[in-house]
Protein backbone atom coordinates (compact mmCIF):
# COMPACT_ATOMS: atom_id res chain seq x y z
CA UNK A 1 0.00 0.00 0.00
CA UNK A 2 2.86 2.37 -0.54
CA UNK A 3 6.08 3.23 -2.84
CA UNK A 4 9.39 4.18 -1.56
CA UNK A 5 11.94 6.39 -2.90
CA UNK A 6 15.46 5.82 -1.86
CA UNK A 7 17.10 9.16 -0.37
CA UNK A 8 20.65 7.69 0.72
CA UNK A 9 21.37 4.29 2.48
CA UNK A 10 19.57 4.86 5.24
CA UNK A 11 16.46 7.68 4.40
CA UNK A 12 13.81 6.26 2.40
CA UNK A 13 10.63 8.92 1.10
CA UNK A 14 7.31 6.71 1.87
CA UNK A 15 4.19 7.50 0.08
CA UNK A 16 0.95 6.10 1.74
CA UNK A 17 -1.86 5.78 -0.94
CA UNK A 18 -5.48 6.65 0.97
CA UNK A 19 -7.25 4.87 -1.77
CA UNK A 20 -6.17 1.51 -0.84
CA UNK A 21 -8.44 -0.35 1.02
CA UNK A 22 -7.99 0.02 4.80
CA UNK A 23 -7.12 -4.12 5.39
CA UNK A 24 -4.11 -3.52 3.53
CA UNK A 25 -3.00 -1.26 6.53
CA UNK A 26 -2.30 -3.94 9.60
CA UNK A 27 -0.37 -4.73 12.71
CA UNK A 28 2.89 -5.12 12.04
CA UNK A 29 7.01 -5.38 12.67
CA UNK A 30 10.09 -4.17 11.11
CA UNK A 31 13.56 -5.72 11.57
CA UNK A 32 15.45 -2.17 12.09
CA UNK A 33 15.09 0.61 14.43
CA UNK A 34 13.54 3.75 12.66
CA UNK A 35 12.37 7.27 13.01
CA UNK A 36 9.82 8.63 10.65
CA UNK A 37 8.83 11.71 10.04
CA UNK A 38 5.88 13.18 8.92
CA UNK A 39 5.61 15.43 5.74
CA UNK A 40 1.86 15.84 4.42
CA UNK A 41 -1.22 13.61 4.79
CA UNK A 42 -4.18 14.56 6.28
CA UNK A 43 -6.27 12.20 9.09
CA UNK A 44 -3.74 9.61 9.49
CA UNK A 45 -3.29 7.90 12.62
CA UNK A 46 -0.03 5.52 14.24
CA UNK A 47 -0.81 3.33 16.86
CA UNK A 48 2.06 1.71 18.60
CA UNK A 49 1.32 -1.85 20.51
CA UNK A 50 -1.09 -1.10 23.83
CA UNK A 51 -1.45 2.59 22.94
CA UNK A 52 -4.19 4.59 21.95
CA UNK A 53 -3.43 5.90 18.35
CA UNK A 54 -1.97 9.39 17.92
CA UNK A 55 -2.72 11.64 14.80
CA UNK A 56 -0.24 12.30 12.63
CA UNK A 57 0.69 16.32 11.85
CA UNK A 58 3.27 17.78 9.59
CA UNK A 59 6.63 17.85 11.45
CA UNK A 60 5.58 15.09 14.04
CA UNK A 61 8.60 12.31 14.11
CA UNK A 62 8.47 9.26 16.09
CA UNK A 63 10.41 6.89 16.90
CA UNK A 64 9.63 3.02 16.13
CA UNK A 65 11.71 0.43 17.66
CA UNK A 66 12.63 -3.19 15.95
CA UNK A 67 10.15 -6.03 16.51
CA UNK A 68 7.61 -3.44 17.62
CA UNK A 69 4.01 -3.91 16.78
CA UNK A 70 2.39 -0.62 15.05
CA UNK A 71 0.03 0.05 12.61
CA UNK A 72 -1.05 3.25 10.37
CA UNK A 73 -5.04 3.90 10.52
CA UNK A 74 -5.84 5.49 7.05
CA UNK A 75 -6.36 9.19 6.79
CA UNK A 76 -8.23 11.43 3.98
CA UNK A 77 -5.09 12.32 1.87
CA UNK A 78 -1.83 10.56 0.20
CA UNK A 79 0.36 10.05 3.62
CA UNK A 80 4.36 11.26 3.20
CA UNK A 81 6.89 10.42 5.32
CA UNK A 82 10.32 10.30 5.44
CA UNK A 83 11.82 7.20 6.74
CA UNK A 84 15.60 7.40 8.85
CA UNK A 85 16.93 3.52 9.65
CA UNK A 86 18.86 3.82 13.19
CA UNK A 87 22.17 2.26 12.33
């Protein structure tokens, strides 16, 4: 449900596509420590494992550890984010 573009090694530019059908977006883990940050998107939500889900706003950055459960909750517009692997 989204295409990357490759900044440098360790930035990636995310695009989250609000047309996709909201199943697409589930729980999940990644294998690296990241920070993302958020660019545009309107209505999007992050919920981290046994939290209440936060909106997203232009500027926000959070920090998402490896083999943490999170999920995005699908907003209005196209989400953006930039992506920063922890290395």
């Amino acid at each position: 449900p989204y295409n990357d573009v490759r900044i440098n090694r360790g930035t990636l530019l995310r695009e989250f596509n609000a047309r996709i059908d909201d199943i697409e977006y589930t729980w999940h883990r990644d294998e690296d420590d990241r920070i993302i940050e958020v660019f545009s998107g309107t209505g999007w939500q992050l919920q981290l494992d046994n939290q209440l889900p936060v909106l997203l706003e232009e500027g926000d950055r959070f920090r998402i550890r490896s083999g943490e459960y999170h999920r995005l909750i699908k907003g209005k517009e196209d989400l953006y984010i930039k992506i920063y692997k922890e290395i």
